[in-house]
C-alpha atoms as a PDB file:
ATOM      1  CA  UNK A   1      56.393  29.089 -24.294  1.00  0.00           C
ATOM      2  CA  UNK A   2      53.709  26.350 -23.934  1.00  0.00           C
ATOM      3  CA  UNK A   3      53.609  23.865 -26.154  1.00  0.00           C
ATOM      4  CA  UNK A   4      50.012  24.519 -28.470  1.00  0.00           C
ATOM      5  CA  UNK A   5      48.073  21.938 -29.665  1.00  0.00           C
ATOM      6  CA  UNK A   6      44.349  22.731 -31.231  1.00  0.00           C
ATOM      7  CA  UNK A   7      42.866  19.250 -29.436  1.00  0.00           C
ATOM      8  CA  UNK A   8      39.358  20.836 -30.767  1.00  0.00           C
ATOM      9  CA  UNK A   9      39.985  20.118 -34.466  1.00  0.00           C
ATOM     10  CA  UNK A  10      41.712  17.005 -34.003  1.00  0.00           C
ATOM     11  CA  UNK A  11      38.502  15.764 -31.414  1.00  0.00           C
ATOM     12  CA  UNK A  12      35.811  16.865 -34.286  1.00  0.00           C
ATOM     13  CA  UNK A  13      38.765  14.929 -36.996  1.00  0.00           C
ATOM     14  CA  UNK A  14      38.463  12.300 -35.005  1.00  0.00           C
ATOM     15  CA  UNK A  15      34.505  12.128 -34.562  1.00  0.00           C
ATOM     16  CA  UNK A  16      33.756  12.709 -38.587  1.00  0.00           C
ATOM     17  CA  UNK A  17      36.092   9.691 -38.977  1.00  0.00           C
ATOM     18  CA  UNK A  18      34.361   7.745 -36.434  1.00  0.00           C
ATOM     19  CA  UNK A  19      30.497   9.183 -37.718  1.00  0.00           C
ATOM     20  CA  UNK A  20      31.827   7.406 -40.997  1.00  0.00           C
ATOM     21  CA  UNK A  21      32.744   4.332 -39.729  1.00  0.00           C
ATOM     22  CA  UNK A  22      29.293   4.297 -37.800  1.00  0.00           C
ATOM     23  CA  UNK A  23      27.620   0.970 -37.918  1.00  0.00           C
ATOM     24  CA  UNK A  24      30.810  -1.689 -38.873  1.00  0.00           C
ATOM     25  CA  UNK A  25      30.916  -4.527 -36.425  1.00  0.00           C
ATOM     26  CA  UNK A  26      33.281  -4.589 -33.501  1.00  0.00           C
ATOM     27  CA  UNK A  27      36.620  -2.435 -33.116  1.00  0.00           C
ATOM     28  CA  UNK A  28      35.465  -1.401 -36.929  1.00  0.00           C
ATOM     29  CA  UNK A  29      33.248   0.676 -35.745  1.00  0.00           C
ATOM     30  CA  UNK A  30      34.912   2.468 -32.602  1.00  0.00           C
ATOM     31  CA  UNK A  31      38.587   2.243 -32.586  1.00  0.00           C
ATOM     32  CA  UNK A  32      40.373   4.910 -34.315  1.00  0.00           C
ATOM     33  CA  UNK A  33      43.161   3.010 -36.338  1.00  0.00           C
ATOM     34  CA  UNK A  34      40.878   0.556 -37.157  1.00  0.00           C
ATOM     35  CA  UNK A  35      38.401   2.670 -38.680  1.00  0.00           C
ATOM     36  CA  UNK A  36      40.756   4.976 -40.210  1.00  0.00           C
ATOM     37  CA  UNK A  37      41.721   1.966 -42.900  1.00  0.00           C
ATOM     38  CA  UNK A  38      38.063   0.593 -42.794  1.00  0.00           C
ATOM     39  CA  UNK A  39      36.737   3.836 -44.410  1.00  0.00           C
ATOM     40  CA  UNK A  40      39.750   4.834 -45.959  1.00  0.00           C
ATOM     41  CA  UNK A  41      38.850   1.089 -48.185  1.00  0.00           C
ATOM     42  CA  UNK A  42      35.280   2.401 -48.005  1.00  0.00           C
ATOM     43  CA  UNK A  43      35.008   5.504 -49.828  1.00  0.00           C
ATOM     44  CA  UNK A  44      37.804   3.406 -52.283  1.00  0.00           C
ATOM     45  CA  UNK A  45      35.002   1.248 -53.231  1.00  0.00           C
ATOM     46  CA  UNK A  46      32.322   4.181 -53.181  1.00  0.00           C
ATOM     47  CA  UNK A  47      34.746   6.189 -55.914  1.00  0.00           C
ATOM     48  CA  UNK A  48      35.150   2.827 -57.739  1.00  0.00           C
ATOM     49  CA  UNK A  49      31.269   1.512 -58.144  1.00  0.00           C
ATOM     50  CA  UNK A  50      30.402   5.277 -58.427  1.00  0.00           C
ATOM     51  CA  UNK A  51      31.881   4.422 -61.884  1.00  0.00           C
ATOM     52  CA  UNK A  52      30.697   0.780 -62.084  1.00  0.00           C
ATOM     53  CA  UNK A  53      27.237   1.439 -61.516  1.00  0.00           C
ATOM     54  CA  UNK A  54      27.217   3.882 -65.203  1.00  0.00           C
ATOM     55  CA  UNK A  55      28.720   0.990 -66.830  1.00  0.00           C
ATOM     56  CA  UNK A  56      26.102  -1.175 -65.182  1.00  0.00           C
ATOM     57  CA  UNK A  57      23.408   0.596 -66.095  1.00  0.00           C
ATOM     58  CA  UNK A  58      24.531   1.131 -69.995  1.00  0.00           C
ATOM     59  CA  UNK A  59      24.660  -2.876 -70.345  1.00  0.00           C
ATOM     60  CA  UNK A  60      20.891  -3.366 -68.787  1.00  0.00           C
ATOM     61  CA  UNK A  61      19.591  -0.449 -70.721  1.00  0.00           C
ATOM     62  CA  UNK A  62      21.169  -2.380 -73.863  1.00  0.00           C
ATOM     63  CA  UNK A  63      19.776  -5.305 -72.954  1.00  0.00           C
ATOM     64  CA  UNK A  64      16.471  -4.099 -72.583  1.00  0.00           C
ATOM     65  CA  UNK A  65      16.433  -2.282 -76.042  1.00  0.00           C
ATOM     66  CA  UNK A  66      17.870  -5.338 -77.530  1.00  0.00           C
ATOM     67  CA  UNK A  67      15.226  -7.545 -76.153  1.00  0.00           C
ATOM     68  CA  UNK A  68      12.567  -5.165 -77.651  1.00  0.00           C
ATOM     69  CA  UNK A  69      13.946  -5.096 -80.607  1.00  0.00           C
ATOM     70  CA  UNK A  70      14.096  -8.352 -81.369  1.00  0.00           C
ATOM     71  CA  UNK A  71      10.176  -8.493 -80.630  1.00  0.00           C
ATOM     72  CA  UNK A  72       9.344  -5.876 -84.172  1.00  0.00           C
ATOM     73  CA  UNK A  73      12.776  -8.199 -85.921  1.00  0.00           C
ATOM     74  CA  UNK A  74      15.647  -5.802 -85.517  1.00  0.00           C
ATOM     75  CA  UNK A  75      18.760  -6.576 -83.440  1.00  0.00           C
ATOM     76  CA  UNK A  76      19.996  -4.148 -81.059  1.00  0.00           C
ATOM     77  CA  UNK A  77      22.932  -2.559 -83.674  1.00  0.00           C
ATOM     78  CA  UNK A  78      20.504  -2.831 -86.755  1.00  0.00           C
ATOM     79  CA  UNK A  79      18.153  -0.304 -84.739  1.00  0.00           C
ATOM     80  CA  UNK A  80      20.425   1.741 -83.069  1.00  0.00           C
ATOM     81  CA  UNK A  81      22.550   1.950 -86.423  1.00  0.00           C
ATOM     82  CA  UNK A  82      19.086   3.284 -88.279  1.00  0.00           C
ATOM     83  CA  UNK A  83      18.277   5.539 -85.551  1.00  0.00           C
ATOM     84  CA  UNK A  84      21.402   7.292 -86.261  1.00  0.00           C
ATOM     85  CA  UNK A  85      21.141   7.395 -89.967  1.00  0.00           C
ATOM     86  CA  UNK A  86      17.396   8.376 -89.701  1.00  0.00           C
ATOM     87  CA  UNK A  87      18.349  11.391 -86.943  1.00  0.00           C
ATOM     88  CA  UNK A  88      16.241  10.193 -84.591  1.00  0.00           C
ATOM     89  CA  UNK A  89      17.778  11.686 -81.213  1.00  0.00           C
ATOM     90  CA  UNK A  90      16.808   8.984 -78.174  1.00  0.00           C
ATOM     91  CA  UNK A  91      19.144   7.960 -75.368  1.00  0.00           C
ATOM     92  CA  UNK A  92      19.314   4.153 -74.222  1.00  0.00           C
ATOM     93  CA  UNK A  93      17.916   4.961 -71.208  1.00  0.00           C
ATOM     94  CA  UNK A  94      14.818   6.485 -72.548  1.00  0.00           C
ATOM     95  CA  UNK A  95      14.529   3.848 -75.005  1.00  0.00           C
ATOM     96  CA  UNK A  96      15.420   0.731 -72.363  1.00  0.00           C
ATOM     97  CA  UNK A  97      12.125   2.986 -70.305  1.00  0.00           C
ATOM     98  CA  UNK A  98      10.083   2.813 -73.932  1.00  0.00           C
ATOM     99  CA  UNK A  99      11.080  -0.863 -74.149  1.00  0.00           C
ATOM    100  CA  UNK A 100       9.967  -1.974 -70.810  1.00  0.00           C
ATOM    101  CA  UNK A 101       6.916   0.334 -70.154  1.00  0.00           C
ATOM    102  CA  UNK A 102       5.391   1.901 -73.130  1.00  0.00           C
ATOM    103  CA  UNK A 103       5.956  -1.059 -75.340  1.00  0.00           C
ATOM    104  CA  UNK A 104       3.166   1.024 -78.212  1.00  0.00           C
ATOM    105  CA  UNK A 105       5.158   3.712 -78.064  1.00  0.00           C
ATOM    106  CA  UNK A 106       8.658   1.650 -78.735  1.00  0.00           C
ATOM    107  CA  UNK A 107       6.854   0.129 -81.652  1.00  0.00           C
ATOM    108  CA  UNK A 108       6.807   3.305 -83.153  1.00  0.00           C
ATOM    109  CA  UNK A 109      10.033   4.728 -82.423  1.00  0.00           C
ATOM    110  CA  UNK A 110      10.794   0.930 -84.211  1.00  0.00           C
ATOM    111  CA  UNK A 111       9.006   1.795 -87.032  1.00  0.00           C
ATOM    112  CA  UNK A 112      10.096   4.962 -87.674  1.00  0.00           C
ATOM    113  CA  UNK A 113      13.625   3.911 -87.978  1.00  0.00           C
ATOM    114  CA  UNK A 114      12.954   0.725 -90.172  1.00  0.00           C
END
């Protein structure tokens, strides 16, 4: 009996691997081995910053909030900590947009929790 081999699935294994590694320089790029490890490391990195850029984006939305805060005299904790106690159900991130764009409308949300 012939020896069987299903050389279409490893060709199209082969070419996803290579359509990954599409656009590295040099043997990167186009040489199977090679690009095996490259995006092997690559989609490490892409599971890793997928959970860096959350953090990321927490500590600028802080930053933001803290900033305009300190503008109507609160610190960031004294207004997120009367927030809380008042009820008053706003993410960071739709405060850090208040903060930055709508700058009336964060006054109010400020005042409301002083």
């Amino acid at each position: 009996m012939p020896r069987s081999v299903n050389s279409v699935a490893s060709k199209a294994r082969r070419k996803k691997l290579l359509k990954l590694a599409k656009g590295n320089w040099g043997a990167r790029g186009n040489v199977l081995t090679v690009a095996k490890h490259t995006v092997e490391k690559g989609l490490q990195y892409a599971y890793r910053d997928r959970k860096t850029k959350k953090r990321n984006f927490r500590a600028l939305w802080i930053q933001r909030i803290n900033a305009g805060a300190r503008l109507h005299g609160m610190s960031y904790s004294q207004l997120m900590g009367s927030l809380h106690a008042k009820g008053i159900e706003l993410n960071r991130k739709v405060l850090a947009d208040l903060a930055m764009n709508n700058p009336d409308a964060f006054k109010a949300v400020v005042d409301s929790a002083k």
